[in-house]
N, C-alpha and C. Protein backbone atom coordinates (compact mmCIF):
# COMPACT_ATOMS: atom_id res chain seq x y z
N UNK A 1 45.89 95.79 81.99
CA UNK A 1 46.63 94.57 81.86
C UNK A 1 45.67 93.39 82.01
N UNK A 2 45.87 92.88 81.50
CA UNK A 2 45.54 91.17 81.44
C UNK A 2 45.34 90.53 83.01
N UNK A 3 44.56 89.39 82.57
CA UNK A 3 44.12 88.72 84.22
C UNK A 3 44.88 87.21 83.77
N UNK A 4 45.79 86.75 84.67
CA UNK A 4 46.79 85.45 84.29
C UNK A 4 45.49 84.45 83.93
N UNK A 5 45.90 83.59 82.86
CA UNK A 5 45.31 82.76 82.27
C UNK A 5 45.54 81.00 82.73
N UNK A 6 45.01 80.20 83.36
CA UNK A 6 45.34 78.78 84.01
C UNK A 6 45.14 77.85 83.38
N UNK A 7 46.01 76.73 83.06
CA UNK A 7 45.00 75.56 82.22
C UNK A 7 44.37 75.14 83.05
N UNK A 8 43.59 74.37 81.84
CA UNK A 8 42.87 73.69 83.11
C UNK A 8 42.94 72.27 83.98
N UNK A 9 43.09 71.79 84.89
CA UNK A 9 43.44 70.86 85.57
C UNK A 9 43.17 69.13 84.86
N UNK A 10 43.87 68.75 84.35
CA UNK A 10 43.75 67.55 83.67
C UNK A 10 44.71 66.08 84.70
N UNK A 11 44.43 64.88 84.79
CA UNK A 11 45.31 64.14 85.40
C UNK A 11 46.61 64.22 85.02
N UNK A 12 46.66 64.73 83.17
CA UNK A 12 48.08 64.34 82.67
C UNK A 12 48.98 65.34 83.23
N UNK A 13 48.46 66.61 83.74
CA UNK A 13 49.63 67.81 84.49
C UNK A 13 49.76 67.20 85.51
N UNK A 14 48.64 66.77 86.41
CA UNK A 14 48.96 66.34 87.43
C UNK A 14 50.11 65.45 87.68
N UNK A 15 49.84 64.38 86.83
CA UNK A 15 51.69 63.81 86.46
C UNK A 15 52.62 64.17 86.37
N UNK A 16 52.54 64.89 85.26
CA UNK A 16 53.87 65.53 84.84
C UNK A 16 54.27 66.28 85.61
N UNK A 17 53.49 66.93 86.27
CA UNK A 17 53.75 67.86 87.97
C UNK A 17 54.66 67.01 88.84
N UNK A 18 53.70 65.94 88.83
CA UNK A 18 54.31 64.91 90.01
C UNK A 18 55.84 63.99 89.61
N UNK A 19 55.95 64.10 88.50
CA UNK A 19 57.02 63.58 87.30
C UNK A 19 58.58 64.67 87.24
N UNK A 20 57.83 66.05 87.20
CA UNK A 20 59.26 66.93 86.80
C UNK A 20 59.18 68.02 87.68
N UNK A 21 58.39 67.79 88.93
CA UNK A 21 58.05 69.02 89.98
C UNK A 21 57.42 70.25 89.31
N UNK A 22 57.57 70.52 88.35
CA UNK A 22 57.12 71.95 87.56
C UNK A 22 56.20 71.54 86.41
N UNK A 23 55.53 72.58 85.78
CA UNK A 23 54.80 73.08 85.09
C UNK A 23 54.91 73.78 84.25
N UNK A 24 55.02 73.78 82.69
CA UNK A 24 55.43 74.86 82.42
C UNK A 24 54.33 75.76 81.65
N UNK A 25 54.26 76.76 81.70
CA UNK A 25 52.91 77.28 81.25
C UNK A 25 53.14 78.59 80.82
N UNK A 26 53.21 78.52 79.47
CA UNK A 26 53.50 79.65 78.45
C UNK A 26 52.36 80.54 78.71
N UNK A 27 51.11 80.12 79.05
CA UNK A 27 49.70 81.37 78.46
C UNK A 27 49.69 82.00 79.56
N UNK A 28 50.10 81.81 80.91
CA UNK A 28 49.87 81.87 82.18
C UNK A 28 49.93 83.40 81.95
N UNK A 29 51.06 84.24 81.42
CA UNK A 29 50.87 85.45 81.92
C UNK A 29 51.03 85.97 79.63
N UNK A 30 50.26 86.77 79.75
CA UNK A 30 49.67 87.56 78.33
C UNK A 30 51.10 88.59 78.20
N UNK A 31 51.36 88.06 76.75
CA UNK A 31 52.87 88.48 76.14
C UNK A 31 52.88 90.16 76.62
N UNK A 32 51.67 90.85 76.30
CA UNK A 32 51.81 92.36 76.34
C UNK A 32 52.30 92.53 77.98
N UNK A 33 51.43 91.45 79.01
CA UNK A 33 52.11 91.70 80.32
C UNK A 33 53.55 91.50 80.36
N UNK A 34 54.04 89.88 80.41
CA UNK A 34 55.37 89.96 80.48
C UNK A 34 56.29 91.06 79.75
N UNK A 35 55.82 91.35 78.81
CA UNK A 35 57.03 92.36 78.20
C UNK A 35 56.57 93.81 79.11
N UNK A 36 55.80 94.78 79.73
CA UNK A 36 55.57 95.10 80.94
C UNK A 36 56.57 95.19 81.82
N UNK A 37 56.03 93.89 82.32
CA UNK A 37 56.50 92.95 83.72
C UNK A 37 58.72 92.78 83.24
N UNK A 38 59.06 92.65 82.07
CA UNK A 38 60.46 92.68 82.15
C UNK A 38 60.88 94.12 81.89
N UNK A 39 60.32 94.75 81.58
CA UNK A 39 60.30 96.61 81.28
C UNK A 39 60.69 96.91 82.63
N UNK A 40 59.68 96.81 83.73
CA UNK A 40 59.56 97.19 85.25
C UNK A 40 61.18 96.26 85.87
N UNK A 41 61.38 95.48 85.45
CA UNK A 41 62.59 94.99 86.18
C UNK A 41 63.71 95.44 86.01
N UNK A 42 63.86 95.27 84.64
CA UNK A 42 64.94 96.09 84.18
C UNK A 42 65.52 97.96 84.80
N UNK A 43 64.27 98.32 84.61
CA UNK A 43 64.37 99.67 85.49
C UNK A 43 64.27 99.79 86.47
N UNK A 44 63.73 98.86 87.34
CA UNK A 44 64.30 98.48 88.85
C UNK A 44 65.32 98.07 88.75
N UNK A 45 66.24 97.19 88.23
CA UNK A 45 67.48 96.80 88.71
C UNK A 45 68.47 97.88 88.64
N UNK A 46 68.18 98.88 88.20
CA UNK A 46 69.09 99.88 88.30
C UNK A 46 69.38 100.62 89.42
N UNK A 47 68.18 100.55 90.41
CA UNK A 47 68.01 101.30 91.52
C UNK A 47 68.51 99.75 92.52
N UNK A 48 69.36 98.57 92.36
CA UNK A 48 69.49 97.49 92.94
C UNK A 48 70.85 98.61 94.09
N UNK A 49 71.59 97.86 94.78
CA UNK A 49 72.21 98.40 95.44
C UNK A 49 72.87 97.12 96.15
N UNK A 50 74.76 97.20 95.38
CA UNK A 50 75.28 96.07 95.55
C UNK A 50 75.95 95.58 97.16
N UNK A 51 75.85 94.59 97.53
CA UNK A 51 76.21 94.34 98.55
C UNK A 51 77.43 93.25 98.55
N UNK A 52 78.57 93.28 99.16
CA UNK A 52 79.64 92.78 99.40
C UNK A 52 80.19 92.43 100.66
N UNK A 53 80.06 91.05 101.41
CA UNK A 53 80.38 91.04 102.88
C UNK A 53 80.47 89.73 103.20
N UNK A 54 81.38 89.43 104.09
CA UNK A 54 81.42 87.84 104.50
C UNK A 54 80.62 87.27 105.96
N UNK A 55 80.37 86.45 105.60
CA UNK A 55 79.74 85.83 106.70
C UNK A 55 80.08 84.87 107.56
N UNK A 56 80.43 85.41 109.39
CA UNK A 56 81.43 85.23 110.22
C UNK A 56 80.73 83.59 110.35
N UNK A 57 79.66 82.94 110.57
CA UNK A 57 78.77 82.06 110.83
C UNK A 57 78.99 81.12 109.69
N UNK A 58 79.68 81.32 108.82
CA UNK A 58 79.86 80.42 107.35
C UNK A 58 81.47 80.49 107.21
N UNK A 59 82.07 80.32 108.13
CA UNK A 59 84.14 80.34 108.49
C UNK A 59 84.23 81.56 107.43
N UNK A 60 83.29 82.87 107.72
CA UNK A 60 83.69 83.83 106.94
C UNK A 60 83.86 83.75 105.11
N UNK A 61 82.64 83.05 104.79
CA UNK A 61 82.65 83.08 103.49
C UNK A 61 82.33 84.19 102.76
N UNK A 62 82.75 84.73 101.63
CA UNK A 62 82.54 85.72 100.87
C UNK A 62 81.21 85.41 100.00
N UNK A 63 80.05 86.58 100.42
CA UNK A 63 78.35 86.59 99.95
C UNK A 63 78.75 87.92 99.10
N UNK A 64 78.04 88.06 97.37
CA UNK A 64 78.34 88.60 97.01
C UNK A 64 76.74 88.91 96.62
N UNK A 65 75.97 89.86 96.63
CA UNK A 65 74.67 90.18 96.64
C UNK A 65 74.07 91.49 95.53
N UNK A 66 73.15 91.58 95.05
CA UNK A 66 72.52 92.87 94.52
C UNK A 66 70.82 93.17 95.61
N UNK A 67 70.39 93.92 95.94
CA UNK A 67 69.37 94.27 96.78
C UNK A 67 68.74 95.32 96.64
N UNK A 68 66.92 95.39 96.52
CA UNK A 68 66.44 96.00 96.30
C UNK A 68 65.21 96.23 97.37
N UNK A 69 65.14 96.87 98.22
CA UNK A 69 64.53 96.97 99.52
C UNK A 69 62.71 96.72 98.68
N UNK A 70 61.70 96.15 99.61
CA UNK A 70 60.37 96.22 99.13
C UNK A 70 59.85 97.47 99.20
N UNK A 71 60.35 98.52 100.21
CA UNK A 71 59.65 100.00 100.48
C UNK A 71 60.37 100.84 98.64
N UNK A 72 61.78 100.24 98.21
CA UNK A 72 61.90 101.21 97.03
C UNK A 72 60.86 100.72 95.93
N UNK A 73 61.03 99.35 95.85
CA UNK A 73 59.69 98.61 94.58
C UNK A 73 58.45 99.05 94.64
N UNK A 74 58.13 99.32 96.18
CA UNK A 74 56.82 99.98 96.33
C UNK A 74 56.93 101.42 95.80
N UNK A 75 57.42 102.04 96.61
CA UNK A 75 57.69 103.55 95.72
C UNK A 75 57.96 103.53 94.34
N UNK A 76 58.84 102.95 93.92
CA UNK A 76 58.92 103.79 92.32
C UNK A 76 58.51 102.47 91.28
N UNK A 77 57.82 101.55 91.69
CA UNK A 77 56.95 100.50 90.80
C UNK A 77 56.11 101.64 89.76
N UNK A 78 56.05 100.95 88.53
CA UNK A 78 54.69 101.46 87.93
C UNK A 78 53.76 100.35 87.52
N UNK A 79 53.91 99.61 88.11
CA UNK A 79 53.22 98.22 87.67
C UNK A 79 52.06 98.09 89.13
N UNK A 80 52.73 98.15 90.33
CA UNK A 80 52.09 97.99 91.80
C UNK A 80 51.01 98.99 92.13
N UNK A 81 49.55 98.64 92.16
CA UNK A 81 49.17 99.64 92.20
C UNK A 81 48.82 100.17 93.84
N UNK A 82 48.90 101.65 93.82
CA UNK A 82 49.08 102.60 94.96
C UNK A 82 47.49 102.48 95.90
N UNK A 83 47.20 102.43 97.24
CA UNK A 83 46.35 102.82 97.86
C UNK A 83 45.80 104.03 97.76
């Protein structure tokens, strides 16, 4: 895979940084990665594990959640590489 790609630091980002809080930066990550990188999510979200529960501290509001522990991403990632 590819090593992320940065522009390079000009005053005018710096503005526009300082202008629209963000950045937007298409080259940053190499098309063959992202398509990868949305491959790996997609087949992680399957292993997500939905959560449904209210929260007594919020007059019992209803939190409606999907969750994916870091020990399962670590295990069955194929993107993360292993020690």
């Amino acid at each position: 895979m590819a090593v992320l790609s940065l522009p390079e630091f000009t005053p005018a980002l710096r503005d526009r940084f300082g202008t629209d809080g963000y950045l937007p930066m298409p080259s940053l990550v190499p098309p063959e990665t992202l398509l990868a990188l949305v491959a790996e999510v997609e087949r992680l979200e399957k292993l997500a594990v939905r959560r449904d529960f209210t929260m007594a501290s919020m007059n019992h509001s209803p939190r409606h959640m999907t969750t994916l522990g870091g020990h399962v991403i670590t295990g069955e990632s194929e993107l993360i590489p292993r020690s």
